[in-house]
C-alpha atoms as a PDB file:
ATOM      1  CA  UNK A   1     115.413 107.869 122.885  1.00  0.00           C
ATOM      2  CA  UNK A   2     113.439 104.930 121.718  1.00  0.00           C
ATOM      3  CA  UNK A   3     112.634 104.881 118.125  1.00  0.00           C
ATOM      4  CA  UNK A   4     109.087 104.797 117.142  1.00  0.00           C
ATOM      5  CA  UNK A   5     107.937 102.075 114.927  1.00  0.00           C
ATOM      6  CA  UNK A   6     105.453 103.227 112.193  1.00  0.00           C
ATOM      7  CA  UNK A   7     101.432 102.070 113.087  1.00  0.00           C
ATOM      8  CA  UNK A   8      99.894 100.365 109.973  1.00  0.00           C
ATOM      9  CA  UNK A   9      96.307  99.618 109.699  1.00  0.00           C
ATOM     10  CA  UNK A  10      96.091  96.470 107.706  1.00  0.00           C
ATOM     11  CA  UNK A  11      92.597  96.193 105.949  1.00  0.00           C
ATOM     12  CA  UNK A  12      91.133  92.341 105.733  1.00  0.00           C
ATOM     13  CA  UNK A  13      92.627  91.772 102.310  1.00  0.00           C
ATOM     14  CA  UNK A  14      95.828  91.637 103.865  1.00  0.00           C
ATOM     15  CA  UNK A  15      95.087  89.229 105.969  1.00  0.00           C
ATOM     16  CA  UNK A  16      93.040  87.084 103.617  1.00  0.00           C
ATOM     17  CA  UNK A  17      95.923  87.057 100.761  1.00  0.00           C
ATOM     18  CA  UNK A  18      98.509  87.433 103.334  1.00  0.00           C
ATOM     19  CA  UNK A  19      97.704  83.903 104.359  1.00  0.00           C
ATOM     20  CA  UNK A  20      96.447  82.018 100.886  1.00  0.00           C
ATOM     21  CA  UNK A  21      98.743  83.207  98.608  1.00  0.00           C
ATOM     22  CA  UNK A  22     102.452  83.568  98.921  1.00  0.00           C
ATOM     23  CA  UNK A  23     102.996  86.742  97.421  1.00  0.00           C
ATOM     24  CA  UNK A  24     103.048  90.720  98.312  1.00  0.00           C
ATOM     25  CA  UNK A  25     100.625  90.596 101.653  1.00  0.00           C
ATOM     26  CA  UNK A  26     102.592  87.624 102.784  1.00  0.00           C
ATOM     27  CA  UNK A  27     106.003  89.739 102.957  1.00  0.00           C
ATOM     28  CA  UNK A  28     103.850  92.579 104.454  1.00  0.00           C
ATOM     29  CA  UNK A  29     102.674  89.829 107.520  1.00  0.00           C
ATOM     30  CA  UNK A  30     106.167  88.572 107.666  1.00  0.00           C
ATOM     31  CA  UNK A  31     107.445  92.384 108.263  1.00  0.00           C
ATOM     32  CA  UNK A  32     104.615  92.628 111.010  1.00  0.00           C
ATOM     33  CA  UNK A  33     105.734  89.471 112.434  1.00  0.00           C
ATOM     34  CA  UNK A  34     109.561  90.753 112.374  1.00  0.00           C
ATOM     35  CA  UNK A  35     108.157  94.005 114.301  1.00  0.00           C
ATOM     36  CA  UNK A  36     109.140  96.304 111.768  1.00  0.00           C
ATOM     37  CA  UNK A  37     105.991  97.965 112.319  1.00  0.00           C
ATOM     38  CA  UNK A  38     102.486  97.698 114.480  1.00  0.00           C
ATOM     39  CA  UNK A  39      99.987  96.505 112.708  1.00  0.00           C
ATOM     40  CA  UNK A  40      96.292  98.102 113.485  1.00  0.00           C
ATOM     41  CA  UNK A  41      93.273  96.384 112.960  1.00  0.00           C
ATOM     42  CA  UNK A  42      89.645  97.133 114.282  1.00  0.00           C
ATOM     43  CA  UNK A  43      87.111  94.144 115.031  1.00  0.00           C
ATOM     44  CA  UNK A  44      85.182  94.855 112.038  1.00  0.00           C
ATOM     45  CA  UNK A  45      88.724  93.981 109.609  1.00  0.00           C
ATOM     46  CA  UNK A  46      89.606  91.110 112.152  1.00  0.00           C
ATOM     47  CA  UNK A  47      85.914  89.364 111.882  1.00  0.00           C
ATOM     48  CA  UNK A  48      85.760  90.367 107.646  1.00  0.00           C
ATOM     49  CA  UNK A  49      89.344  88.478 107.047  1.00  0.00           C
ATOM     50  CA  UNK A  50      88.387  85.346 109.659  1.00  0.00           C
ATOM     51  CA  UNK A  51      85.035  85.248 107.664  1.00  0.00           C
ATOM     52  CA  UNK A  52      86.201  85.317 104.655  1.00  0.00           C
ATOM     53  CA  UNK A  53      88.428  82.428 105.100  1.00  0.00           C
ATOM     54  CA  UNK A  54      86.345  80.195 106.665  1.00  0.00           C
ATOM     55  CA  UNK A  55      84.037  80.615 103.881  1.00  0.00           C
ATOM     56  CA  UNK A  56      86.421  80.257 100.574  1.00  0.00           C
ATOM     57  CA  UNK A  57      90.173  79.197 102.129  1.00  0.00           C
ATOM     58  CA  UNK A  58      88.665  76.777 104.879  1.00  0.00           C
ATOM     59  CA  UNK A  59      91.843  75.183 105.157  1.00  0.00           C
ATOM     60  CA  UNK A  60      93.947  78.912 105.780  1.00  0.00           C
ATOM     61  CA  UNK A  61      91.514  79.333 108.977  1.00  0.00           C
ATOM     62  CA  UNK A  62      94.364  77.612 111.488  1.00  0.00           C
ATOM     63  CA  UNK A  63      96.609  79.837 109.600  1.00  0.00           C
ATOM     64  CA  UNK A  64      95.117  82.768 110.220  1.00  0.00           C
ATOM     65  CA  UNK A  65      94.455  81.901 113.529  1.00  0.00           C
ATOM     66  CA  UNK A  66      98.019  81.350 114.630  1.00  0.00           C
ATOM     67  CA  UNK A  67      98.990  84.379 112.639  1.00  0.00           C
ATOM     68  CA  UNK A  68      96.497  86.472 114.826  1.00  0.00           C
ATOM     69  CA  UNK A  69      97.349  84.908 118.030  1.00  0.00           C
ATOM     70  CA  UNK A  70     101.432  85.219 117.107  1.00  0.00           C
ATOM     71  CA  UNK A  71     101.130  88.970 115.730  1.00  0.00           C
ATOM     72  CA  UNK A  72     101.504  91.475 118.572  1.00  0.00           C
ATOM     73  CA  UNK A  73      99.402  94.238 116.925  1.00  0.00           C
ATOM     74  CA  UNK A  74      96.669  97.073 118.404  1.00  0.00           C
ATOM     75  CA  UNK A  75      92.880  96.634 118.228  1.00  0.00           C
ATOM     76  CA  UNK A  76      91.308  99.951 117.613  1.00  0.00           C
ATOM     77  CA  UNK A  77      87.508 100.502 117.922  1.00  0.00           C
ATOM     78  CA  UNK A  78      84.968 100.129 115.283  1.00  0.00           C
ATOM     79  CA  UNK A  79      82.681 104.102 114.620  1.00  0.00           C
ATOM     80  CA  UNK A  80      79.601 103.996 116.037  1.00  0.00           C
ATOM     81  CA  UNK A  81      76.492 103.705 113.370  1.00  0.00           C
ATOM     82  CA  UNK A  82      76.011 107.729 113.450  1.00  0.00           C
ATOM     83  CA  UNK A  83      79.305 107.998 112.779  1.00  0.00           C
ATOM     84  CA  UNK A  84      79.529 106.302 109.792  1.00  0.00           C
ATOM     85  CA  UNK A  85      76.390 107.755 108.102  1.00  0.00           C
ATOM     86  CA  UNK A  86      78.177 111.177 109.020  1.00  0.00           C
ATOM     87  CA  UNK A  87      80.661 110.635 106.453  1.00  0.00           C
ATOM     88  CA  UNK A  88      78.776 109.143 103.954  1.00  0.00           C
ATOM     89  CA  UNK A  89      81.138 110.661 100.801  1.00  0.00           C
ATOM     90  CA  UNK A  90      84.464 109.706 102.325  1.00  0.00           C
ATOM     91  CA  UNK A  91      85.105 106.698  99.979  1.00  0.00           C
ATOM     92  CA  UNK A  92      83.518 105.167  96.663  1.00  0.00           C
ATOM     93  CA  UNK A  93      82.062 101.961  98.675  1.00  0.00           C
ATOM     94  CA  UNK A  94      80.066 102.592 101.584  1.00  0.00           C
ATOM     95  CA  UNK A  95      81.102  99.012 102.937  1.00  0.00           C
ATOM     96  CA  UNK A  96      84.661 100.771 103.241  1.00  0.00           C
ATOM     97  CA  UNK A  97      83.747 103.939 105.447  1.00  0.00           C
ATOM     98  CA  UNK A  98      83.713 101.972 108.601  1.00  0.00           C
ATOM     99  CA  UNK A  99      87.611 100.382 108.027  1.00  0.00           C
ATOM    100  CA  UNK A 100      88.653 104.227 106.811  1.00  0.00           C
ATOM    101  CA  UNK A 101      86.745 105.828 110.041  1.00  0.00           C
ATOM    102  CA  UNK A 102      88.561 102.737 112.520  1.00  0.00           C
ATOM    103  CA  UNK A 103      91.921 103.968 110.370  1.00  0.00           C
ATOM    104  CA  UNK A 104      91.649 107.798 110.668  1.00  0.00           C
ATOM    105  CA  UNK A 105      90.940 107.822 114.090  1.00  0.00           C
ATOM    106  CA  UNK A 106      93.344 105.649 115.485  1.00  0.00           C
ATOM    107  CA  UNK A 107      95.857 108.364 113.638  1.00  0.00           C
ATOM    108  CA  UNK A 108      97.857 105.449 112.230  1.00  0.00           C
ATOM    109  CA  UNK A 109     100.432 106.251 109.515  1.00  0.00           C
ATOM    110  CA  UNK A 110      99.131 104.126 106.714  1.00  0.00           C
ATOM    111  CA  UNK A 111      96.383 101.918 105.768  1.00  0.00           C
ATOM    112  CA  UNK A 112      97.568  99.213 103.850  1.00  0.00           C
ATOM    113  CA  UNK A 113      95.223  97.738 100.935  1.00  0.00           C
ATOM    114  CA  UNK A 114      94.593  96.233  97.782  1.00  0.00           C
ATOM    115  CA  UNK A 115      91.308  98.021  97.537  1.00  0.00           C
ATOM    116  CA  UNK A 116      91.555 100.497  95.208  1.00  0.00           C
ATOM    117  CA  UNK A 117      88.172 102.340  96.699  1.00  0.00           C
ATOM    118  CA  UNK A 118      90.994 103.273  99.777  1.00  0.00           C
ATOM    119  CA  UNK A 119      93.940 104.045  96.727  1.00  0.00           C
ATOM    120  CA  UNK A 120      92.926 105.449  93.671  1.00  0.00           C
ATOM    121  CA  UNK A 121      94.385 108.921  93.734  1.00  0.00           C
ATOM    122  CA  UNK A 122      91.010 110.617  92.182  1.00  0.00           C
ATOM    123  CA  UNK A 123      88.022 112.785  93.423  1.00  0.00           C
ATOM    124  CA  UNK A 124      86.599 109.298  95.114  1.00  0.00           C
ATOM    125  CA  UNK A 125      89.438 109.549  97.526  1.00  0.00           C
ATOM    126  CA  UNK A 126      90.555 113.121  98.047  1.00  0.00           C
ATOM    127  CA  UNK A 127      88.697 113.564 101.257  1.00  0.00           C
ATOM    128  CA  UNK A 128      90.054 110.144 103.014  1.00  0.00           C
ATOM    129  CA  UNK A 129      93.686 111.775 102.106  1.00  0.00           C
ATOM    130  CA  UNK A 130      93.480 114.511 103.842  1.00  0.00           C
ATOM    131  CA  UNK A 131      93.352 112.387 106.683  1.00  0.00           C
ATOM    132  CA  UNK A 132      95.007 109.398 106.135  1.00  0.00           C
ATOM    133  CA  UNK A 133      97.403 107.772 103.920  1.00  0.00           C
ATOM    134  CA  UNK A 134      96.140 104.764 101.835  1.00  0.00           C
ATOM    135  CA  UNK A 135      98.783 102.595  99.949  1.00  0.00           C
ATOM    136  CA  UNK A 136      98.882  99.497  97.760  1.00  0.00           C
ATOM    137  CA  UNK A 137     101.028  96.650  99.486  1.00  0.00           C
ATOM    138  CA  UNK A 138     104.054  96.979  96.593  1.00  0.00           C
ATOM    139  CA  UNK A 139     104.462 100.673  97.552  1.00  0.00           C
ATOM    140  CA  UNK A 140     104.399  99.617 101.250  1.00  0.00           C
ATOM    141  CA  UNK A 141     107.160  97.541 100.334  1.00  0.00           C
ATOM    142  CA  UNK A 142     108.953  99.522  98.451  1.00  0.00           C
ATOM    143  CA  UNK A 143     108.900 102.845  99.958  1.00  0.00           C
ATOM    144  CA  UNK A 144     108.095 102.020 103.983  1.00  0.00           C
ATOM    145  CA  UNK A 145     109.867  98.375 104.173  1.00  0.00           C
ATOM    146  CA  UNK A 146     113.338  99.347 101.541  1.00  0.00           C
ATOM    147  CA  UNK A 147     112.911  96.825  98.771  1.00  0.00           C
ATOM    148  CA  UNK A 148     113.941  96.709  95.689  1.00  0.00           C
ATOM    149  CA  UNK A 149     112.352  96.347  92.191  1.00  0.00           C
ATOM    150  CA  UNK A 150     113.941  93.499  91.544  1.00  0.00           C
ATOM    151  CA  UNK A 151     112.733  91.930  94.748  1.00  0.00           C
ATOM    152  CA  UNK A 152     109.392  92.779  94.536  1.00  0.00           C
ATOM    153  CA  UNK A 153     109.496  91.551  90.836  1.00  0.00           C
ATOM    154  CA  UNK A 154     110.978  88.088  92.372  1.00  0.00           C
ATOM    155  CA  UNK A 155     107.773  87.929  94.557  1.00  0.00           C
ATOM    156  CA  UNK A 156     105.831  88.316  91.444  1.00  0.00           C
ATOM    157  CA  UNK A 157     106.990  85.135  90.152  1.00  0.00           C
ATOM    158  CA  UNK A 158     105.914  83.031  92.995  1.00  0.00           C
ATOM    159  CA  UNK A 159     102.511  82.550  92.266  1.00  0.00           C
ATOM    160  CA  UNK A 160     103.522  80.570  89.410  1.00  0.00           C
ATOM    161  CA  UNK A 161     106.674  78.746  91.224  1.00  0.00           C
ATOM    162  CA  UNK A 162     104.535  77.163  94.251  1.00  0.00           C
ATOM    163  CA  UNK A 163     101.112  76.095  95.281  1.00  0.00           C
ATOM    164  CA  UNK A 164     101.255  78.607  98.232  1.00  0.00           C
ATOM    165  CA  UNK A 165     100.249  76.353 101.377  1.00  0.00           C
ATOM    166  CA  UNK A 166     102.915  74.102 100.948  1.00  0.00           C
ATOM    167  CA  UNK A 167     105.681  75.807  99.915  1.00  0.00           C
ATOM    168  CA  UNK A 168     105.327  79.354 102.281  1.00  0.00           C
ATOM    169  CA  UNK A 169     103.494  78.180 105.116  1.00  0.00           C
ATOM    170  CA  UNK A 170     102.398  80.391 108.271  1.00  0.00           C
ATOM    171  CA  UNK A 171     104.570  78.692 110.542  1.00  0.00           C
ATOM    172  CA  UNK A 172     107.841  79.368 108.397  1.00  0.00           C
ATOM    173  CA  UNK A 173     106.314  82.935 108.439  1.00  0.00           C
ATOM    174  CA  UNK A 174     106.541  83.189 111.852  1.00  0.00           C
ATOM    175  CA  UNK A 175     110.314  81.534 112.385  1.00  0.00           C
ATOM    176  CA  UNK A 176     111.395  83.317 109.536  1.00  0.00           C
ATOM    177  CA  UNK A 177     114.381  85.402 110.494  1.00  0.00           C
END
């Protein structure tokens, strides 16, 4: 029986960090790009994170790009406009209920984040948890992907070891073994 690989939706920040700065969401693209598990995006993440790069990283946009075009992944459909006003309480910023309604209903079995709107574990939350599973990129890592403290703690160092671009660059992501 073929094993099933876990579906992660991976909000823009991801994407964004995972391709400026060498760090936690870099190692999170690098296990997408290994296959270790399917990332999930909607349109609405995939046109935030291209966006936002072309506007502050201009020189991460061929980055990203090749990174989108190398990544098998699934494309799930943005909620129609009714649906997000419908849930108006699910999370503290309203600019997040579309990414947690494109989440929920593609049943994936994490959304992966640095937004703490998605991962604080208080009353702004509770409702998006009984539905999905929000988690900050070192728990992803930790628990999901098997490392270590000490190697997340060794990724911690890098910002201050390298420049980023230069040193970790999207096409050694995607060789990477």
């Amino acid at each position: 029986m073929a094993e099933c690989k876990l579906r992660v939706f991976l909000d823009a920040n991801v994407l964004i960090r995972g391709v400026t700065l060498p760090r936690f969401l870099y190692e999170v693209l690098w296990h997408a790009t290994k296959g270790d598990f399917v990332p999930v995006f909607s349109p609405l993440v995939l046109a935030s994170a291209r966006l936002y790069v072309r506007e502050l990283f201009p020189k991460h946009v061929d980055d990203l790009e090749l990174l989108l075009a190398s990544l098998p992944c699934e494309i799930v459909s943005n909620p129609v406009p009714e649906e997000v006003v419908a849930h108006s309480g699910l999370v503290r910023d309203a600019k997040d209920i579309p990414v947690a309604l494109a989440a929920i209903s593609a049943k994936v079995d994490y959304l992966v984040t640095t937004d703490r709107d998605f991962t604080d574990p208080d009353e702004t939350t509770a409702e998006l948890r009984r539905y999905l599973k929000p988690v900050r990129v070192g728990t992803f890592l930790h628990e999901m992907m098997g490392w270590t403290h000490e190697q997340l703690s060794a990724i911690e160092q890098r910002r201050s070891k390298c420049s980023g671009r230069d040193h970790l660059s999207l096409s050694i992501l995607l060789k990477r073994p």
